[in-house]
C-alpha atoms as a PDB file:
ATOM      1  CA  UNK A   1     -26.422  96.346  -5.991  1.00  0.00           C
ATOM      2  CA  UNK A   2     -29.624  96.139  -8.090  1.00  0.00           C
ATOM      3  CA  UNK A   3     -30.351  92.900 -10.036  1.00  0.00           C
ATOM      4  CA  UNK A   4     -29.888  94.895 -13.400  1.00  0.00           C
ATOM      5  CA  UNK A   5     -25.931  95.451 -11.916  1.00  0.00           C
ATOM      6  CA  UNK A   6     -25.422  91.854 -11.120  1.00  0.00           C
ATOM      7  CA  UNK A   7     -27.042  91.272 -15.073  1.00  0.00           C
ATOM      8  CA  UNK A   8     -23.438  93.358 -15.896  1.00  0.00           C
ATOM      9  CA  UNK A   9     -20.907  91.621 -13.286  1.00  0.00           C
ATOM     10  CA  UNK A  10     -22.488  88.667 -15.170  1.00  0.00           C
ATOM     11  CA  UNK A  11     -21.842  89.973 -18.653  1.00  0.00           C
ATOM     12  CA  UNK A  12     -18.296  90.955 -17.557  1.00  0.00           C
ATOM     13  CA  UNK A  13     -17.144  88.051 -15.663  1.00  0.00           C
ATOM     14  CA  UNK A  14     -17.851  85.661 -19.040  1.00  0.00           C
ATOM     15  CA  UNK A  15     -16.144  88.479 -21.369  1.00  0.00           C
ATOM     16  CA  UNK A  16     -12.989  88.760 -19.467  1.00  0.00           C
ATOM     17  CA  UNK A  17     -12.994  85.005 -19.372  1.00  0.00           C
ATOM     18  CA  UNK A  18     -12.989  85.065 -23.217  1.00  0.00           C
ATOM     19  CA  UNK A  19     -15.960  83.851 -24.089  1.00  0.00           C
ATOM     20  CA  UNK A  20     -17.161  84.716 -27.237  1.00  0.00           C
ATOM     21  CA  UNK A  21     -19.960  87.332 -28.226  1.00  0.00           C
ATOM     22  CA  UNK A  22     -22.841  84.501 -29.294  1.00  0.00           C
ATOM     23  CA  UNK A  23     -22.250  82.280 -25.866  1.00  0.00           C
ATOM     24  CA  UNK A  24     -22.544  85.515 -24.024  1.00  0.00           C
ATOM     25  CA  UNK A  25     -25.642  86.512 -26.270  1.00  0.00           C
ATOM     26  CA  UNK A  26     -27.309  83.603 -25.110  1.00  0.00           C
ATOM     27  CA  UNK A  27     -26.519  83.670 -21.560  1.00  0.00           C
ATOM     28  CA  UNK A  28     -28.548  87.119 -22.009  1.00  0.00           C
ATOM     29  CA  UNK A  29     -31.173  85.632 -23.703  1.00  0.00           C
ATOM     30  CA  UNK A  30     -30.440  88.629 -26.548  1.00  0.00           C
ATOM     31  CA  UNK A  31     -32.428  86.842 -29.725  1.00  0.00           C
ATOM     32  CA  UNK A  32     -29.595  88.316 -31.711  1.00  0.00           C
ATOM     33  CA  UNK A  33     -25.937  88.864 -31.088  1.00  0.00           C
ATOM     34  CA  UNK A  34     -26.124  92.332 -32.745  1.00  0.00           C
ATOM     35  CA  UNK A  35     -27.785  93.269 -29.563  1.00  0.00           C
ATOM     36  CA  UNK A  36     -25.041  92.140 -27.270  1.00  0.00           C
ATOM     37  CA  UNK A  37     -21.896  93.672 -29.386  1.00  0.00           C
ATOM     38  CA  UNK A  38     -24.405  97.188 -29.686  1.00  0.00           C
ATOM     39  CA  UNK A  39     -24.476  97.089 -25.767  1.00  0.00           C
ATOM     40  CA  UNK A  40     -20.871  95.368 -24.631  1.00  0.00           C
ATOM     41  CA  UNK A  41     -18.513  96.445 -27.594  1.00  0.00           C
ATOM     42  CA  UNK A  42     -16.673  98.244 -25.430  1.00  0.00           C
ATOM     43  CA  UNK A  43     -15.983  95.042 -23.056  1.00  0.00           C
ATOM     44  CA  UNK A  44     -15.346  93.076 -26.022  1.00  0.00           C
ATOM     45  CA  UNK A  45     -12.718  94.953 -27.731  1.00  0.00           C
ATOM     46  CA  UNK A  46     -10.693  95.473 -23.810  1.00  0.00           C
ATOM     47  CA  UNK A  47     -10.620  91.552 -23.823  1.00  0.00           C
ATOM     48  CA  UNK A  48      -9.477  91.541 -27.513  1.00  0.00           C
ATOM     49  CA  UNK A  49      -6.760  93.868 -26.113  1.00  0.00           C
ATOM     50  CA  UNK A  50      -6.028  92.075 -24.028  1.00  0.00           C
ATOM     51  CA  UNK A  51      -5.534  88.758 -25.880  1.00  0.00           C
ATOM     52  CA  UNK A  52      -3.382  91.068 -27.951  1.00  0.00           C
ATOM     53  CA  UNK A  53      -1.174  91.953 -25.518  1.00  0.00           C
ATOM     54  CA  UNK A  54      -0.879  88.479 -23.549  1.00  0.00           C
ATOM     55  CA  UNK A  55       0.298  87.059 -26.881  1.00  0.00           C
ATOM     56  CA  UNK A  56       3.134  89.655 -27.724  1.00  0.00           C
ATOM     57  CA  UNK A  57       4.002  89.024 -24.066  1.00  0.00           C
ATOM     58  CA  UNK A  58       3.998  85.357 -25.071  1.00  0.00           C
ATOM     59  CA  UNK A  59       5.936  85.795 -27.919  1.00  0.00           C
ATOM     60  CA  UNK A  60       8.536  88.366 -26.775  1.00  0.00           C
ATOM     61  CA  UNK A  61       9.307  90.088 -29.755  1.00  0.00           C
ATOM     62  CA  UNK A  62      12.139  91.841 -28.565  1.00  0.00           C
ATOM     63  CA  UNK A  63      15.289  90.916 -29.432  1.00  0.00           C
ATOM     64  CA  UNK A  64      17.096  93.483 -27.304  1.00  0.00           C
ATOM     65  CA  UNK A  65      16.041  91.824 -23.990  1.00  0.00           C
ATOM     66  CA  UNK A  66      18.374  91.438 -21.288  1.00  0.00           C
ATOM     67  CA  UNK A  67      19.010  87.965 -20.205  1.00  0.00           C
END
């Protein structure tokens, strides 16, 4: 692995433990978020997904499940 690849595993690990785009920003040292979300949008909107789905999952809104 480069250092540039271990940058990404980096980037990664904090998204898909949820942290949000600014705190990742500055872990980067990006001077603006914009630069991050241009770069990781993809990453971010999997972990929105996600959080989507863990919370229907949560939630169980079906009410034909079998007990």
């Amino acid at each position: 692995m480069t250092t540039h690849s271990f940058r990404h595993l980096n980037v990664w690990i904090l998204i898909y433990e949820n942290l949000d785009a600014k705190t990742v920003s500055a872990c980067l040292g990006h001077s603006n978020v914009t630069t991050t979300l241009d770069i990781y949008t993809h990453e971010f909107n999997r972990a929105k997904a996600r959080s989507s789905e863990a919370l229907t999952k949560a939630i169980d809104f079906n009410p034909k499940k079998k007990k």
